[in-house]
C-alpha atoms as a PDB file:
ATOM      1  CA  UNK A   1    -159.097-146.589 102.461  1.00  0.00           C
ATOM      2  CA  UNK A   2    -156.289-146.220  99.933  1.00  0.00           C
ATOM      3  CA  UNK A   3    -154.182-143.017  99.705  1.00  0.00           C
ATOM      4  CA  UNK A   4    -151.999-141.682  96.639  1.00  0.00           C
ATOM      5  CA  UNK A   5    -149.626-138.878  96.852  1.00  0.00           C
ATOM      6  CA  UNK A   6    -148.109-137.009  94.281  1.00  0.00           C
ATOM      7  CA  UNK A   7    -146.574-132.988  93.695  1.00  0.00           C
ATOM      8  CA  UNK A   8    -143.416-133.770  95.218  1.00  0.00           C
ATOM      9  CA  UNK A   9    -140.462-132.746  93.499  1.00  0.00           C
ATOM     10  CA  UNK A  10    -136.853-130.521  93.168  1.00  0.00           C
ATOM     11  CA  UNK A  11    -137.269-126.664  94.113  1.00  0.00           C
ATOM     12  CA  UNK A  12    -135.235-123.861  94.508  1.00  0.00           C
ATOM     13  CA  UNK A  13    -135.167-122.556  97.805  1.00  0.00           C
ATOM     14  CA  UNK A  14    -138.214-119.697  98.169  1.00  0.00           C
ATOM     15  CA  UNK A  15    -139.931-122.213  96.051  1.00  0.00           C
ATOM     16  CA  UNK A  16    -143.442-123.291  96.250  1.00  0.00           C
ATOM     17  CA  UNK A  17    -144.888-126.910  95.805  1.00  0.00           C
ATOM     18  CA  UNK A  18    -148.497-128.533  96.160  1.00  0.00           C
ATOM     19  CA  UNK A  19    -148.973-131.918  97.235  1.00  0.00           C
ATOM     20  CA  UNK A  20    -152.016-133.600  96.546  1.00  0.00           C
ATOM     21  CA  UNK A  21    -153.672-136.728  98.376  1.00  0.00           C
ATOM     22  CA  UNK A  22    -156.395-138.353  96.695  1.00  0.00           C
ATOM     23  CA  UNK A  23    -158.397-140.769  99.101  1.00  0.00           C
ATOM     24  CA  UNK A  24    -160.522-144.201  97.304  1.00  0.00           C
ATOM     25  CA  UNK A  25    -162.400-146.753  98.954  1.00  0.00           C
ATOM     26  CA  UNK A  26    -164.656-145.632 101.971  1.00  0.00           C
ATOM     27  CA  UNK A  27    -166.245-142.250 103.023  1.00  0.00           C
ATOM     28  CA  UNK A  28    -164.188-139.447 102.670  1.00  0.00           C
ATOM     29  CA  UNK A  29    -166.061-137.672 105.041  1.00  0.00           C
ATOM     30  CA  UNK A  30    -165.425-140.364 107.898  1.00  0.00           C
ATOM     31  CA  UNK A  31    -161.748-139.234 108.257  1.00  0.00           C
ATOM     32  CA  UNK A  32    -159.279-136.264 108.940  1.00  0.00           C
ATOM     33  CA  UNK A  33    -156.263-136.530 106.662  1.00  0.00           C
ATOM     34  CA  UNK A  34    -152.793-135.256 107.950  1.00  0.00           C
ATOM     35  CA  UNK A  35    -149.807-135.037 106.225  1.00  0.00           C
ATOM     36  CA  UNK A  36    -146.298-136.183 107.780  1.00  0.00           C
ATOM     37  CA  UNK A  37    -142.498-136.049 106.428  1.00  0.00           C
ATOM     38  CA  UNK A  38    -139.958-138.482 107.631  1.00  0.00           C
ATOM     39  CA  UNK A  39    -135.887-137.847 106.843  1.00  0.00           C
ATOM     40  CA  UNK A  40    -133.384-140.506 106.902  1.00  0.00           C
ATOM     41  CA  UNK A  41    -132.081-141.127 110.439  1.00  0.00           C
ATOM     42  CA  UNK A  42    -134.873-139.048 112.322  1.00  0.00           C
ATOM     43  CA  UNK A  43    -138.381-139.162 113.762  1.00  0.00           C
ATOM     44  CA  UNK A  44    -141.422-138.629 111.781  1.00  0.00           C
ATOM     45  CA  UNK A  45    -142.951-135.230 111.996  1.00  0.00           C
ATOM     46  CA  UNK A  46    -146.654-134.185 111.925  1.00  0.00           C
ATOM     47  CA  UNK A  47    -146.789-131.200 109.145  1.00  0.00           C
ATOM     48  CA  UNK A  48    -150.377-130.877 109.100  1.00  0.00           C
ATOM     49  CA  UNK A  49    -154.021-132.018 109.296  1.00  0.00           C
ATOM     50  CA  UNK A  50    -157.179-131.585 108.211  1.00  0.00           C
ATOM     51  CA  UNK A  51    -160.976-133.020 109.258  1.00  0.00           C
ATOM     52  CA  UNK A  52    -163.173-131.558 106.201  1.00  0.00           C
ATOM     53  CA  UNK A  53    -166.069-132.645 107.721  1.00  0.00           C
ATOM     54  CA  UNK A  54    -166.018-130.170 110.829  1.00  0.00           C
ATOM     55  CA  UNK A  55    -163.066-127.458 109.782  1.00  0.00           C
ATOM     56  CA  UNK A  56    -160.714-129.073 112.303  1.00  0.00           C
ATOM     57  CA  UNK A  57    -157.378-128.332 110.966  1.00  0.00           C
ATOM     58  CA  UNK A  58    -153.561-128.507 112.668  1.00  0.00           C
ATOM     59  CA  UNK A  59    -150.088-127.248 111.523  1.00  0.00           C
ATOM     60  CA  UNK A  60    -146.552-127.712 113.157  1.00  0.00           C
ATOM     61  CA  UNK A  61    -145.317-124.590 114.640  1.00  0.00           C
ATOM     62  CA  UNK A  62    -142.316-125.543 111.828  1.00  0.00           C
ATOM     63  CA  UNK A  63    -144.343-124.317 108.767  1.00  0.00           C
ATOM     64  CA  UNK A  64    -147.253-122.120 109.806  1.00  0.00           C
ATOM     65  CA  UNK A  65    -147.423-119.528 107.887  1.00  0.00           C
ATOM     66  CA  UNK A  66    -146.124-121.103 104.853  1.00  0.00           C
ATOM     67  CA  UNK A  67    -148.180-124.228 104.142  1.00  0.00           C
ATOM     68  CA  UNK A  68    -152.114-124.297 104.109  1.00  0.00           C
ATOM     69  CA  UNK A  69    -154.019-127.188 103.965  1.00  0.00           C
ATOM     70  CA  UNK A  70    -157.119-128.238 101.855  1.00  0.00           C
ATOM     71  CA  UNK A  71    -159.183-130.383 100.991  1.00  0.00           C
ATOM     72  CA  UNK A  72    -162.157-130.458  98.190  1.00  0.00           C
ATOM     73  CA  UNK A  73    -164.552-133.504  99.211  1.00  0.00           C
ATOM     74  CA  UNK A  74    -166.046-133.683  96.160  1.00  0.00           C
ATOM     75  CA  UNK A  75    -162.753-134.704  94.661  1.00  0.00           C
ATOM     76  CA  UNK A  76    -162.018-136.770  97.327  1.00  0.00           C
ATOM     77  CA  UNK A  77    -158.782-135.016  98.054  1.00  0.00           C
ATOM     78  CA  UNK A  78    -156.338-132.980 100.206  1.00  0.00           C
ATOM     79  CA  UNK A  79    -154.067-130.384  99.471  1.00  0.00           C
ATOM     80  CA  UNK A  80    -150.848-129.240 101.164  1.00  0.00           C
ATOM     81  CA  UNK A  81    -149.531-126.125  99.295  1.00  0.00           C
ATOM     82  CA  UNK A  82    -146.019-125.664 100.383  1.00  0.00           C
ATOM     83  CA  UNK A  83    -144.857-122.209 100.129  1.00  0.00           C
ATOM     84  CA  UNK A  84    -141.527-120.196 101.028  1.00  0.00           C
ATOM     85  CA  UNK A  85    -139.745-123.631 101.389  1.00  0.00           C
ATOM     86  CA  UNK A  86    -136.265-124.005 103.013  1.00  0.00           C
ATOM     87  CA  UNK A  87    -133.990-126.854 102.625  1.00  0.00           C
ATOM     88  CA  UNK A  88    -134.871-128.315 105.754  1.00  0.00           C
ATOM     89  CA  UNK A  89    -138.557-129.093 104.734  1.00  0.00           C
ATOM     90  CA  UNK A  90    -136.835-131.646 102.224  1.00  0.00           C
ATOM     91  CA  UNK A  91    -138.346-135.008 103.115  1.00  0.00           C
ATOM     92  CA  UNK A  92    -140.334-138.165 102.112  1.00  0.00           C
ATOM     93  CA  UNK A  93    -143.835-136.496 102.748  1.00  0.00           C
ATOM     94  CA  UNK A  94    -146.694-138.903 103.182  1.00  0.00           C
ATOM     95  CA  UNK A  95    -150.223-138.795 103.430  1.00  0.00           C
ATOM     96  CA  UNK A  96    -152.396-140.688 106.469  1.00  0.00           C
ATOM     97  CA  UNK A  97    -156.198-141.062 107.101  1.00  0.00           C
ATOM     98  CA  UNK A  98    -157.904-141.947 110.272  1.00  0.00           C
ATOM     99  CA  UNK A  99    -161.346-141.978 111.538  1.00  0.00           C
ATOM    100  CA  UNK A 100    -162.143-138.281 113.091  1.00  0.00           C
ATOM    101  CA  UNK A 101    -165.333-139.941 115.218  1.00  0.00           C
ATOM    102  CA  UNK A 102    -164.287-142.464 117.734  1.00  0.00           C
ATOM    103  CA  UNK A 103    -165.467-145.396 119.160  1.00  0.00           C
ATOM    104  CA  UNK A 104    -167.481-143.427 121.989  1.00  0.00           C
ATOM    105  CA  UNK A 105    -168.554-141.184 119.070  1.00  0.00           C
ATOM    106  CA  UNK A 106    -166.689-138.542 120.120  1.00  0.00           C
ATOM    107  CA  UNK A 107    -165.550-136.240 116.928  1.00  0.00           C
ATOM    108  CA  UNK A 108    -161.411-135.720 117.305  1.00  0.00           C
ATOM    109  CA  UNK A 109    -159.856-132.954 116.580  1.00  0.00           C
ATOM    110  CA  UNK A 110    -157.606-133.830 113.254  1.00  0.00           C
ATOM    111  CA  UNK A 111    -154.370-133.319 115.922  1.00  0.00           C
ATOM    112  CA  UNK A 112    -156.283-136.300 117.871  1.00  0.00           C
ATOM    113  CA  UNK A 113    -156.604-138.777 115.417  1.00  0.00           C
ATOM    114  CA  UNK A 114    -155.294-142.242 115.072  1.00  0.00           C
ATOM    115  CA  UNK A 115    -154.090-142.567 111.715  1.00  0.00           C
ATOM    116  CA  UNK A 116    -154.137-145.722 110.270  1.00  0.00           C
ATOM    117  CA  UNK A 117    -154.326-145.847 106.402  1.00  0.00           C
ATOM    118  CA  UNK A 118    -151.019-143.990 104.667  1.00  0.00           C
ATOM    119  CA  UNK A 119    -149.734-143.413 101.168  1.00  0.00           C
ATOM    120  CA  UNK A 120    -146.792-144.417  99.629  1.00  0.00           C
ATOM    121  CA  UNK A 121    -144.892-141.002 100.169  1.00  0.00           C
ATOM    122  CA  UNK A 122    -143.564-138.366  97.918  1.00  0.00           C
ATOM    123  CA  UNK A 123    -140.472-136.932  98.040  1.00  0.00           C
ATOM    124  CA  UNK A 124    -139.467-133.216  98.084  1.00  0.00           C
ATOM    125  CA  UNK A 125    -136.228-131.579  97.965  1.00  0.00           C
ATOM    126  CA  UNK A 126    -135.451-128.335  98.133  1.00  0.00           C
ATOM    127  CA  UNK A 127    -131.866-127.247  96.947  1.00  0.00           C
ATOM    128  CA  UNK A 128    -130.293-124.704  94.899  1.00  0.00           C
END
């Protein structure tokens, strides 16, 4: 599966953004989609995820309340409005897919899942 990012940008802080992730190449429906930011020099962080097919969805304890997830299958995309931002949410933010059913067929919670496929990353900065 191949993953595209795009939304990222410069915003004030207060600001709001919306990322989007558009998925091509397999079932959308097969995988949860999370979104992760990475910042020079330290660990990548889980942000959020999202399994469309049965409502799982995740958030760090970092931006709940401000960011909600979406996703609209029949555009083969996910959403990740971004809303009250502070400078430290400026990152790289990428998108990631993974299969949400396991090899046992066990369906994962979107927290669960192995993500394998990921986008090329879009950056947002937030700065006055």
């Amino acid at each position: 599966v191949q993953l595209v990012e795009s939304g990222g940008g410069l915003v004030r802080p207060g600001g709001s953004l919306r990322l989007s992730c558009t998925a091509s190449g397999d079932d959308f429906d097969a995988y949860a989609i999370g979104w992760f930011r990475r910042v020079p020099g330290k660990a990548r962080e889980a942000v959020s995820c999202i399994s469309s097919a049965d409502g799982s969805i995740n958030y760090a304890d970092s931006v709940k309340d401000r960011f909600t997830i979406t996703s609209h299958s029949a555009k083969n995309t996910v959403y990740l409005q971004m809303n009250s931002l502070k400078p430290e949410d400026t990152a790289v933010y990428y998108c990631a897919a993974g299969a949400r059913i396991n090899e046992y067929d066990i369906v994962l919670p979107c927290a669960r899942v192995p993500f394998r496929f990921w986008g090329q990353g879009t950056p947002v900065t937030v700065s006055s």
